[in-house]
PDB file of N, CA and C in Angstrom:
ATOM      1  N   UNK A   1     -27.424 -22.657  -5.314  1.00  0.00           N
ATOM      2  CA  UNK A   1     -26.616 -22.622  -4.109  1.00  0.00           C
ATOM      3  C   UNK A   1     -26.280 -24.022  -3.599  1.00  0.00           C
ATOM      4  N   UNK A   2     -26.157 -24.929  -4.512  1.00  0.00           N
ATOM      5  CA  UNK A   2     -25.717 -26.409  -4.273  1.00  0.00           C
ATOM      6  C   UNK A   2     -24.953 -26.540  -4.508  1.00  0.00           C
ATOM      7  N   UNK A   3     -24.011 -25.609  -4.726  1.00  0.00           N
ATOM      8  CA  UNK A   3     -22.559 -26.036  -4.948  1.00  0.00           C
ATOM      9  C   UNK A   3     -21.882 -26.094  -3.565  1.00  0.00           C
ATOM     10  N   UNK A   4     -20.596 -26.168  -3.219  1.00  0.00           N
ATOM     11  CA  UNK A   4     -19.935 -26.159  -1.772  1.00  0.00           C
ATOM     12  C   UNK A   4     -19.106 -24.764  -1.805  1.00  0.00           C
ATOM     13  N   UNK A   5     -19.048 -24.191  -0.547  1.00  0.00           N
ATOM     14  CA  UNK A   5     -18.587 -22.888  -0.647  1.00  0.00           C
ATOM     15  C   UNK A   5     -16.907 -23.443  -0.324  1.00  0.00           C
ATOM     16  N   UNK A   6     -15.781 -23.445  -0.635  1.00  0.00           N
ATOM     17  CA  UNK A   6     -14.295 -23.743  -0.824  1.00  0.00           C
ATOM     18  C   UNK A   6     -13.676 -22.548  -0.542  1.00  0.00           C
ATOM     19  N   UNK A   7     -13.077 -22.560   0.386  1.00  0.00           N
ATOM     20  CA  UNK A   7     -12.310 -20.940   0.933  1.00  0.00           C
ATOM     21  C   UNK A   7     -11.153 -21.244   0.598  1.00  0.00           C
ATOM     22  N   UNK A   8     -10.477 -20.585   0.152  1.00  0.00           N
ATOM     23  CA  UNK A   8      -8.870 -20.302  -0.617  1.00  0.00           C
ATOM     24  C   UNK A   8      -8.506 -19.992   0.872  1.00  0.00           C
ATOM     25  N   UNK A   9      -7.268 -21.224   1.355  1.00  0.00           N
ATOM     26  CA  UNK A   9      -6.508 -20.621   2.479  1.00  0.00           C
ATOM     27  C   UNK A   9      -5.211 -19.985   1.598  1.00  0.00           C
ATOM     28  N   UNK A  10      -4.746 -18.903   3.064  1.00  0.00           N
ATOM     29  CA  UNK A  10      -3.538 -18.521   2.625  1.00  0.00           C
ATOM     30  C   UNK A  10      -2.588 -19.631   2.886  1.00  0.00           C
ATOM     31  N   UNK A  11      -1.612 -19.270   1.789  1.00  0.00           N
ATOM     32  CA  UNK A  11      -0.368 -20.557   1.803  1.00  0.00           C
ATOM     33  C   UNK A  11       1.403 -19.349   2.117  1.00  0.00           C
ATOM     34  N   UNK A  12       1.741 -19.217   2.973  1.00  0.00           N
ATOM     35  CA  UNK A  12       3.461 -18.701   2.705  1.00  0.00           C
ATOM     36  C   UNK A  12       4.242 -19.590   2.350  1.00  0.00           C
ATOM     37  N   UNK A  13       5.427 -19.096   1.894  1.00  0.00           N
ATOM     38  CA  UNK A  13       6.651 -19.534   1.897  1.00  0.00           C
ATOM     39  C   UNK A  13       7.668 -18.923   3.043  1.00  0.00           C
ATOM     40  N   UNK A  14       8.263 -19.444   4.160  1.00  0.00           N
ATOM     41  CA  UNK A  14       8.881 -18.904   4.799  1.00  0.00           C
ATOM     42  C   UNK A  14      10.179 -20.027   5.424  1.00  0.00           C
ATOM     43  N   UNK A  15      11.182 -19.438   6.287  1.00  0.00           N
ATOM     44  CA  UNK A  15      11.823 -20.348   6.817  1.00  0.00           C
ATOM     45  C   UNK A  15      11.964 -20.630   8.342  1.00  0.00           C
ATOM     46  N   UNK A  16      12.176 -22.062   8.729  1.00  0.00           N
ATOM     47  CA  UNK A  16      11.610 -22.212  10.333  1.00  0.00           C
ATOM     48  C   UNK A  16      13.207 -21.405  10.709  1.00  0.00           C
ATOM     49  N   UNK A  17      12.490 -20.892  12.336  1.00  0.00           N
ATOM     50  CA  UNK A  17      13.873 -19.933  12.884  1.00  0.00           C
ATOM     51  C   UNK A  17      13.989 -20.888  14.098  1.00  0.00           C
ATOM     52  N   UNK A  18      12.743 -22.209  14.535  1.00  0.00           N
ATOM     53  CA  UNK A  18      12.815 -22.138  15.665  1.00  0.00           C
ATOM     54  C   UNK A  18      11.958 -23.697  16.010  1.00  0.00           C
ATOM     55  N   UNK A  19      12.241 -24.784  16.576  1.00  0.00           N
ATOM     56  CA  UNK A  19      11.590 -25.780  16.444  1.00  0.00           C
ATOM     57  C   UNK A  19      11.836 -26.981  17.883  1.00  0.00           C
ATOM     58  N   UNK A  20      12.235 -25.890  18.497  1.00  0.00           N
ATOM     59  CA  UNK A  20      12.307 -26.473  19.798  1.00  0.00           C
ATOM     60  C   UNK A  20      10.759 -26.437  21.014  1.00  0.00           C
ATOM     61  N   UNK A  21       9.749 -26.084  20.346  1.00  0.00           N
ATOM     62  CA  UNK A  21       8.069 -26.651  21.076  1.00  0.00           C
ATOM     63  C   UNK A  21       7.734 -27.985  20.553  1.00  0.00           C
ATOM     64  N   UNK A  22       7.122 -28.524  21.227  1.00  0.00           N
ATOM     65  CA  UNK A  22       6.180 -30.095  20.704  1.00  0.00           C
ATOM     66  C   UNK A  22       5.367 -29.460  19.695  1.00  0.00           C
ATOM     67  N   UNK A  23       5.476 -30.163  18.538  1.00  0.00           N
ATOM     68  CA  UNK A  23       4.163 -29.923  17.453  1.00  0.00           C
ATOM     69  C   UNK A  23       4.055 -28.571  16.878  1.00  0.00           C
ATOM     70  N   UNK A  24       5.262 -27.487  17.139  1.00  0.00           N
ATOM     71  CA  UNK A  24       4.886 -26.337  16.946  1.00  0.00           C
ATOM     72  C   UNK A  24       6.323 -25.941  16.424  1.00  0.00           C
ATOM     73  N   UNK A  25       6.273 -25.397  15.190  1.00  0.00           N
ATOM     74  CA  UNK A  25       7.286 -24.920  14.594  1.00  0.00           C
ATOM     75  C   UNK A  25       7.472 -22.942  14.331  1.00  0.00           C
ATOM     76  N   UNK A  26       8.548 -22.200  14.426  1.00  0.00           N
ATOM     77  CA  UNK A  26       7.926 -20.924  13.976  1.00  0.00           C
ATOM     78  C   UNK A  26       8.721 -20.332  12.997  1.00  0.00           C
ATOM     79  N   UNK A  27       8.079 -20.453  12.112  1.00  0.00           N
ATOM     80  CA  UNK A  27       8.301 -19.927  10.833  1.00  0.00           C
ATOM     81  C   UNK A  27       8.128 -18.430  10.371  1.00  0.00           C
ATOM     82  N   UNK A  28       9.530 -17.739   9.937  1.00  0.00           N
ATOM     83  CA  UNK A  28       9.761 -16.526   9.128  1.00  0.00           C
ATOM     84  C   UNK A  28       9.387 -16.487   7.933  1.00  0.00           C
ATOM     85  N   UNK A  29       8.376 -15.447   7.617  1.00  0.00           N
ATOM     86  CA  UNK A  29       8.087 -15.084   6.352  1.00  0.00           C
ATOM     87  C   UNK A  29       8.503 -13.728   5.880  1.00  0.00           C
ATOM     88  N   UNK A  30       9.363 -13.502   4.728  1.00  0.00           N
ATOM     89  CA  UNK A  30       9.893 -12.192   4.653  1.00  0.00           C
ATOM     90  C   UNK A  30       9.026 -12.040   3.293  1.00  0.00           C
ATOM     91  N   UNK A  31       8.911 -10.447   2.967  1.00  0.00           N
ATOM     92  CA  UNK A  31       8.183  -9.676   2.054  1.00  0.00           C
ATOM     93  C   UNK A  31       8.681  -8.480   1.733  1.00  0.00           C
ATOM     94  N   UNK A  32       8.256  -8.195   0.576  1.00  0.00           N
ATOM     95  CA  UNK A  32       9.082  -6.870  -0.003  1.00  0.00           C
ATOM     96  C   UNK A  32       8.100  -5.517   0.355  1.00  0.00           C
ATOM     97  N   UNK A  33       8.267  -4.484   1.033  1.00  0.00           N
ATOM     98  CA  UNK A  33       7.218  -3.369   0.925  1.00  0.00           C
ATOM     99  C   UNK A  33       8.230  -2.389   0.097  1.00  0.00           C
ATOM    100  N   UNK A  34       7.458  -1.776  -0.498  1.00  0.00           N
ATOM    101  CA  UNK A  34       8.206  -0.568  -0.978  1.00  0.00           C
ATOM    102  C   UNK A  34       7.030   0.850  -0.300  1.00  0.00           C
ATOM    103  N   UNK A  35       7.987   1.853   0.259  1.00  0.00           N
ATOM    104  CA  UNK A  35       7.820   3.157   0.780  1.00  0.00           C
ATOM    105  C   UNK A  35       7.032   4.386  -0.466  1.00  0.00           C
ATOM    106  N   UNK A  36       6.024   4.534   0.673  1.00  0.00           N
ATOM    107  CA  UNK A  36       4.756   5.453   0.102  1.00  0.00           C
ATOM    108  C   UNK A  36       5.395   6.540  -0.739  1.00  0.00           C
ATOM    109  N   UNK A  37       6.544   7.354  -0.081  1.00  0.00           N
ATOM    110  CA  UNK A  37       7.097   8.401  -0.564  1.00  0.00           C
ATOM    111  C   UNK A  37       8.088   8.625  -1.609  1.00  0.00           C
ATOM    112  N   UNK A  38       9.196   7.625  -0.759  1.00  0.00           N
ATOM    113  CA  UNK A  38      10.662   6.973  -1.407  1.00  0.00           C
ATOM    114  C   UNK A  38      10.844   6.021  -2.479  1.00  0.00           C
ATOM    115  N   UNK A  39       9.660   5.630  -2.334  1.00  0.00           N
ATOM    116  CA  UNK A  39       9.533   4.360  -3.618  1.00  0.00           C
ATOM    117  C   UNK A  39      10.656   3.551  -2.898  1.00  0.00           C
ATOM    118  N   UNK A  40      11.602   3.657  -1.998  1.00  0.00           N
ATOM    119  CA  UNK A  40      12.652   2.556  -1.618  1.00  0.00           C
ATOM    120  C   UNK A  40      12.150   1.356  -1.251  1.00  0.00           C
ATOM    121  N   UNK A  41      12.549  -0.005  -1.640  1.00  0.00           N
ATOM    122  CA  UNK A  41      11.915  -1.517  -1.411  1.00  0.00           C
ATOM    123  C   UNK A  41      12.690  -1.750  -0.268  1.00  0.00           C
ATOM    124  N   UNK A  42      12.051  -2.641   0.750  1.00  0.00           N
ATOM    125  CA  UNK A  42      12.430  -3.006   1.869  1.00  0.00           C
ATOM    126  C   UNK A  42      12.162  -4.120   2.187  1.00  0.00           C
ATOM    127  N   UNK A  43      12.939  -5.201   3.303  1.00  0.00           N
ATOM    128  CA  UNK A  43      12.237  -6.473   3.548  1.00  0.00           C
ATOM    129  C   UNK A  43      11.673  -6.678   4.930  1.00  0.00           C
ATOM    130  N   UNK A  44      10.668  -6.814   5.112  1.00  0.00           N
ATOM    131  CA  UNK A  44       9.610  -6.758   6.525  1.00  0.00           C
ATOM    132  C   UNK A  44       9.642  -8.190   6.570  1.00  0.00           C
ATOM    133  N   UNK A  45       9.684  -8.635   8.033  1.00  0.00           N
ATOM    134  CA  UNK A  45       9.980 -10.707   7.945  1.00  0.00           C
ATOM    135  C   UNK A  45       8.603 -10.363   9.175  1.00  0.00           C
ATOM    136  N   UNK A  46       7.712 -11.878   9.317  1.00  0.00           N
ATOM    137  CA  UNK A  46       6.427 -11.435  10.143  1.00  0.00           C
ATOM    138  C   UNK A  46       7.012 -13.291  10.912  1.00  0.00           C
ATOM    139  N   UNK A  47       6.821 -13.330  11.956  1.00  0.00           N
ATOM    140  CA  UNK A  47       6.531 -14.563  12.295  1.00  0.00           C
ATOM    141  C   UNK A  47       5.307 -15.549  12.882  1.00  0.00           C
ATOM    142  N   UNK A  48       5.461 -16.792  12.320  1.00  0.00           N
ATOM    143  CA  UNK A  48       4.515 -17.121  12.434  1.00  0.00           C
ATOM    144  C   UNK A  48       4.516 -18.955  13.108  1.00  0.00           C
ATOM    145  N   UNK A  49       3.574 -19.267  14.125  1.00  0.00           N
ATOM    146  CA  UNK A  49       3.867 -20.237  14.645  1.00  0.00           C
ATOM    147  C   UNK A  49       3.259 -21.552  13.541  1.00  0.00           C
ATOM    148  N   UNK A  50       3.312 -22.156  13.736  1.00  0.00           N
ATOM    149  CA  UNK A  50       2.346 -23.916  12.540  1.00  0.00           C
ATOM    150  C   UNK A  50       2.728 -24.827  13.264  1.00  0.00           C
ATOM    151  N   UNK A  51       1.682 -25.320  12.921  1.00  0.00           N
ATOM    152  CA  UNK A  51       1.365 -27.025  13.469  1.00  0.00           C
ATOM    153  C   UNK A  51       2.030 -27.750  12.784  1.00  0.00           C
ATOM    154  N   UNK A  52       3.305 -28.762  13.328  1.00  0.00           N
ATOM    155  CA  UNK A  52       4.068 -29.300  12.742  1.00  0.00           C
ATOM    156  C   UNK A  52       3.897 -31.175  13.492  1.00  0.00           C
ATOM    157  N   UNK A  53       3.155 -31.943  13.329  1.00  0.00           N
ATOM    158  CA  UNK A  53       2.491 -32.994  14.079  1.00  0.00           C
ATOM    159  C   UNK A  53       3.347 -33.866  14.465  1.00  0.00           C
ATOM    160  N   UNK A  54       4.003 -34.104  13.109  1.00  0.00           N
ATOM    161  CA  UNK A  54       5.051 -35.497  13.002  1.00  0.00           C
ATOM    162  C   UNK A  54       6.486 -34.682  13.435  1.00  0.00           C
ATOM    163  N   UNK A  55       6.487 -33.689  13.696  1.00  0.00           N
ATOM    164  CA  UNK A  55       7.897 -32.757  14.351  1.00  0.00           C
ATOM    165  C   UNK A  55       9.112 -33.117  12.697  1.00  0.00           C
ATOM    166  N   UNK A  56       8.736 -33.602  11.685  1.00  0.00           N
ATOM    167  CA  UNK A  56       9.319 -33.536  11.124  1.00  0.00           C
ATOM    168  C   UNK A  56      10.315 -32.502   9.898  1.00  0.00           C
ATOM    169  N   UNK A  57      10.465 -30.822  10.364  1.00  0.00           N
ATOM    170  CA  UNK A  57      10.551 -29.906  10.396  1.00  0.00           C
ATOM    171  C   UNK A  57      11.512 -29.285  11.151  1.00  0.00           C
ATOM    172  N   UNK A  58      12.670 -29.334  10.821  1.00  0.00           N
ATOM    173  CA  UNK A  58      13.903 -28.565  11.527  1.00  0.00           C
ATOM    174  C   UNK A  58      14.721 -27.037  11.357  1.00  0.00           C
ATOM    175  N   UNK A  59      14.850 -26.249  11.835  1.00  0.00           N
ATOM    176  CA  UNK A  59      15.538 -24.782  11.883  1.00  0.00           C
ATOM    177  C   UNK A  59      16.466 -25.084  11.151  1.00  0.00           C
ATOM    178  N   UNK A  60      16.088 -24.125   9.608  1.00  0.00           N
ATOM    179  CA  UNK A  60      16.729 -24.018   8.392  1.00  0.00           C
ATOM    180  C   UNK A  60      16.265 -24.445   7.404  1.00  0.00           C
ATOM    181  N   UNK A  61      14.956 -25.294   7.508  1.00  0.00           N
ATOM    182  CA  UNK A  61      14.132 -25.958   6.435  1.00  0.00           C
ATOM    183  C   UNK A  61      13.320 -24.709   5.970  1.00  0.00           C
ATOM    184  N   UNK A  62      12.874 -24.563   4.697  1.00  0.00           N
ATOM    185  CA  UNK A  62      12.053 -23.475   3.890  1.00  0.00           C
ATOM    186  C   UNK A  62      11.125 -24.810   3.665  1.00  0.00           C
ATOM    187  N   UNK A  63       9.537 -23.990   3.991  1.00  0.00           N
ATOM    188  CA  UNK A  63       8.236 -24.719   4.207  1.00  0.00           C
ATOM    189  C   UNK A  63       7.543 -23.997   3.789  1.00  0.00           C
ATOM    190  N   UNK A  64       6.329 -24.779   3.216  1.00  0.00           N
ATOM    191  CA  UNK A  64       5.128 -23.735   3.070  1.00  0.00           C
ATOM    192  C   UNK A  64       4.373 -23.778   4.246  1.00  0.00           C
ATOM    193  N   UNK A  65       3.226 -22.620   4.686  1.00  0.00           N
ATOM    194  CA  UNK A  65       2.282 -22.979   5.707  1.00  0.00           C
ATOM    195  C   UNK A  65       0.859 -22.486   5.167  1.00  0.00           C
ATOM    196  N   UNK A  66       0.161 -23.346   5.779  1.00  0.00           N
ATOM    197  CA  UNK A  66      -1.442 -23.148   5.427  1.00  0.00           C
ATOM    198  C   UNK A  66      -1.797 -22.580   6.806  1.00  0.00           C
ATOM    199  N   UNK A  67      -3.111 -21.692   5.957  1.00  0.00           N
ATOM    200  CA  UNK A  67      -3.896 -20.890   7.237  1.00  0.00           C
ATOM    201  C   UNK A  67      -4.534 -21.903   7.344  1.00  0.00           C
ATOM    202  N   UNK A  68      -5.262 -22.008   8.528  1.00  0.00           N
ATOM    203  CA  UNK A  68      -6.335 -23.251   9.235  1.00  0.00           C
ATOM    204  C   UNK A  68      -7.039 -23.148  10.068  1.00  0.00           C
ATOM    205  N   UNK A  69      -8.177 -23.568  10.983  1.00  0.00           N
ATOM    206  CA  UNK A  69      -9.075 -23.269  11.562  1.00  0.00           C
ATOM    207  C   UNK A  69      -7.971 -22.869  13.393  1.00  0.00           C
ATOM    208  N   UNK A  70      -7.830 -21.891  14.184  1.00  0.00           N
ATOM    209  CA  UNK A  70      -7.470 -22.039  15.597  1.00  0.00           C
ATOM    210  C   UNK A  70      -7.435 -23.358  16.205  1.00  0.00           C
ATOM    211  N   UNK A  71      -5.768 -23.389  16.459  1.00  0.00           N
ATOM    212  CA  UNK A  71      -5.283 -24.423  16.991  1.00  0.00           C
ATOM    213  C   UNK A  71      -4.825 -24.354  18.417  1.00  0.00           C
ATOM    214  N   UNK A  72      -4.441 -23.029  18.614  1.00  0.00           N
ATOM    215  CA  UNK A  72      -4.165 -23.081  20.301  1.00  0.00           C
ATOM    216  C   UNK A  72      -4.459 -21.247  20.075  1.00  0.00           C
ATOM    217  N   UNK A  73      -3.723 -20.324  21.495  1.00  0.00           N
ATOM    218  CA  UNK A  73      -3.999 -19.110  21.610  1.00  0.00           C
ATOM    219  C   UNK A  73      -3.110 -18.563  20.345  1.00  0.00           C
ATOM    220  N   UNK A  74      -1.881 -18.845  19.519  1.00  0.00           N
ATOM    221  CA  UNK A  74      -1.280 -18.537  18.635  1.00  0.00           C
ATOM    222  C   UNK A  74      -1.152 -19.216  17.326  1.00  0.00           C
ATOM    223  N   UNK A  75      -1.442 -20.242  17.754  1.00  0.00           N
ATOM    224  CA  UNK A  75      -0.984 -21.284  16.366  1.00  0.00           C
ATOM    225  C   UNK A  75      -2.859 -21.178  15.216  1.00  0.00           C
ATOM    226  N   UNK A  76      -2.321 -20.427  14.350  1.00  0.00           N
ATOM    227  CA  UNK A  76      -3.407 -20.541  12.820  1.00  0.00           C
ATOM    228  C   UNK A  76      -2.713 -20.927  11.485  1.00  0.00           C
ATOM    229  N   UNK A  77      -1.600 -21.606  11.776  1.00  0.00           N
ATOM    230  CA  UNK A  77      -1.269 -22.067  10.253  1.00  0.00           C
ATOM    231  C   UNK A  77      -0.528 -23.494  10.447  1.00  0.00           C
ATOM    232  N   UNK A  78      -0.821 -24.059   9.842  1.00  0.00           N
ATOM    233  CA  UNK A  78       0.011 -25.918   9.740  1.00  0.00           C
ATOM    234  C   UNK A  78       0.719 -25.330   8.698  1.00  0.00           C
ATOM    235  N   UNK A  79       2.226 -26.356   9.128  1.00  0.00           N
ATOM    236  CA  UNK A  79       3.516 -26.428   7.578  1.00  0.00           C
ATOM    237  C   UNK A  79       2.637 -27.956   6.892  1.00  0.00           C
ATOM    238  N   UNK A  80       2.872 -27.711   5.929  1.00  0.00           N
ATOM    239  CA  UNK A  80       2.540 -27.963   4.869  1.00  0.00           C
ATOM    240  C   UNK A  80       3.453 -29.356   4.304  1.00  0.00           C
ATOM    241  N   UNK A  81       4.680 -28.740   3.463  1.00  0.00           N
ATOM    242  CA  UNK A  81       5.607 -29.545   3.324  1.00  0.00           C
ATOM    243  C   UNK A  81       6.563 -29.019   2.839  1.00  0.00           C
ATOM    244  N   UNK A  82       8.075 -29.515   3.119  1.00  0.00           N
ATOM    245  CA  UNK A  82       9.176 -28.753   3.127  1.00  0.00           C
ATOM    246  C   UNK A  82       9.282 -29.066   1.666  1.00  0.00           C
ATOM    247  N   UNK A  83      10.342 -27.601   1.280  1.00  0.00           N
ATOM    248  CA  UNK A  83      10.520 -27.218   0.308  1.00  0.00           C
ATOM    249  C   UNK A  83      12.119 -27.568  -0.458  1.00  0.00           C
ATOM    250  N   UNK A  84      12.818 -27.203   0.866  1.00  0.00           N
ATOM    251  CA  UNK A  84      14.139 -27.125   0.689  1.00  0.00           C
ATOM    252  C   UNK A  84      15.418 -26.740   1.686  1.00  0.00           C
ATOM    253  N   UNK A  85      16.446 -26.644   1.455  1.00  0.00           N
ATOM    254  CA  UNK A  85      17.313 -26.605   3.197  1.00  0.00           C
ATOM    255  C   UNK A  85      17.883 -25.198   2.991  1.00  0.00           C
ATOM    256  N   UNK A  86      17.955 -24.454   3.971  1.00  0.00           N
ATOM    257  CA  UNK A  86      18.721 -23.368   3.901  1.00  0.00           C
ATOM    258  C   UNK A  86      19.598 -23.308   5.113  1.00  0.00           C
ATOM    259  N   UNK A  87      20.012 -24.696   5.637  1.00  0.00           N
ATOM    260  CA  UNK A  87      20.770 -24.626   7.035  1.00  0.00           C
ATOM    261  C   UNK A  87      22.444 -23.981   6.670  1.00  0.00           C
ATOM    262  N   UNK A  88      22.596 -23.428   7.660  1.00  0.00           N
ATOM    263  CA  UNK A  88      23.886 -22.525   8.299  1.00  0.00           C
ATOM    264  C   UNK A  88      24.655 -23.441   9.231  1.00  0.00           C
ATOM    265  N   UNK A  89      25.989 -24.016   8.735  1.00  0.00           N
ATOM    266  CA  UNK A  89      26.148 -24.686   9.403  1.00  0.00           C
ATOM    267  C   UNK A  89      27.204 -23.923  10.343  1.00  0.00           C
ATOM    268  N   UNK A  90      27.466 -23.860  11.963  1.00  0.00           N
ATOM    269  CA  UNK A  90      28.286 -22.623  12.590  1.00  0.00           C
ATOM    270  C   UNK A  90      29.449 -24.005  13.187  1.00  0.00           C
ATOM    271  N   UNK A  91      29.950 -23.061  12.851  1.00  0.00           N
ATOM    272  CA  UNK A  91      31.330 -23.698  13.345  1.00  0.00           C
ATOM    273  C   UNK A  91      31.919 -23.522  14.617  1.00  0.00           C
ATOM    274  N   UNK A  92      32.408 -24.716  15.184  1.00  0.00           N
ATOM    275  CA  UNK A  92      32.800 -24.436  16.529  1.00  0.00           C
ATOM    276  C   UNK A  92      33.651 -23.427  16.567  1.00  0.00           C
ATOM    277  N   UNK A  93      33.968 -22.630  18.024  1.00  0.00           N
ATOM    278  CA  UNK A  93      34.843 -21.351  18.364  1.00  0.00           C
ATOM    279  C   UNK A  93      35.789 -22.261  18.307  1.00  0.00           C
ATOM    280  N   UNK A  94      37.043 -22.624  17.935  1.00  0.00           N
ATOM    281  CA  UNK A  94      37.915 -23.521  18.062  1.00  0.00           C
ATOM    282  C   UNK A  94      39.477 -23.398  17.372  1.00  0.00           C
ATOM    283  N   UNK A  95      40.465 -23.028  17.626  1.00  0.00           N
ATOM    284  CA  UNK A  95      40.889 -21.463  16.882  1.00  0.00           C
ATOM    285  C   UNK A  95      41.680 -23.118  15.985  1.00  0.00           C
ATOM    286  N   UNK A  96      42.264 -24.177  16.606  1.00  0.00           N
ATOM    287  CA  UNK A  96      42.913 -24.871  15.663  1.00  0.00           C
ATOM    288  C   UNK A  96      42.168 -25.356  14.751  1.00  0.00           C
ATOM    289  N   UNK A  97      41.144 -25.543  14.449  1.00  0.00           N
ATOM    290  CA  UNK A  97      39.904 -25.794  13.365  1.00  0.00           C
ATOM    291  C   UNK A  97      39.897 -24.983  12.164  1.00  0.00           C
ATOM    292  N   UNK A  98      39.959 -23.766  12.747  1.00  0.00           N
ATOM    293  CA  UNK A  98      39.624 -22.928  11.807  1.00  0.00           C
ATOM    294  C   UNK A  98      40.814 -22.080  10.582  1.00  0.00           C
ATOM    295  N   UNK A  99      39.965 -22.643   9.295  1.00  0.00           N
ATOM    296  CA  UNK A  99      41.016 -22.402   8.283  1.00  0.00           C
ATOM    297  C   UNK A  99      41.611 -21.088   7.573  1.00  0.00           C
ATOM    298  N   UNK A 100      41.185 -20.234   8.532  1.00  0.00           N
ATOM    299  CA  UNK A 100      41.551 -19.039   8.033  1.00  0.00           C
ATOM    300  C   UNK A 100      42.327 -18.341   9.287  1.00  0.00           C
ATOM    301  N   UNK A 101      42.504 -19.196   9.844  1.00  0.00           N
ATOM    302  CA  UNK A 101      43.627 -18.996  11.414  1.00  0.00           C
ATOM    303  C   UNK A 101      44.994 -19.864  11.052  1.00  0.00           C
ATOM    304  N   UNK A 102      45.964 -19.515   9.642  1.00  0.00           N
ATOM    305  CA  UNK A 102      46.649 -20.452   9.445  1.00  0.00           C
ATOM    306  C   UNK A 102      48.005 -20.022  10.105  1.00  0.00           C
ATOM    307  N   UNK A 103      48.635 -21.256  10.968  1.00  0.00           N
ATOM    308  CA  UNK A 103      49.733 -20.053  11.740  1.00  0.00           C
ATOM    309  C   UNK A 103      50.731 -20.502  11.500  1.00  0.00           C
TER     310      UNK A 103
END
């Protein structure tokens, strides 16, 4: 029993929806369930808050997050490190802008 006991945290993949708290990012994780009866596959998204320190983490970044010891009343997972961009970029309401308003 001299070895060290090493707990496997959980790690997601999800994407931030939301990054407007200090230090606190909240990240969507979506998953496939498929139905007891129907066998039909479905996607269930869970959210989840992480400790993001250096705020370097913006809405639309895909991150991993680690589970971790209680950080506040919600926050149990730190991001990790970004993965990749999935930003949406929205376009102003602006009718002369827009290229499919050709008159």
């Amino acid at each position: 029993m001299s070895d060290k006991h090493t707990k496997k945290h959980k790690i997601f993949r999800g994407v931030v929806v939301s990054d407007k708290m200090q230090k606190t990012i909240v990240v969507r994780v979506d998953r496939i369930k498929e139905h007891p009866k129907y066998e039909r596959r479905y996607r269930v998204s869970k959210r989840y808050k992480a400790h993001d320190e250096k705020g370097e983490f913006r809405t639309g970044d895909i991150v991993l997050i680690e589970e971790v010891r209680p950080l506040s009343r919600d926050k149990r997972w730190r991001a990790v490190k970004k993965i990749g961009e999935n930003r949406t970029e929205v376009l102003e309401a602006n009718p002369k802008d827009d290229p499919s308003n050709s008159e």
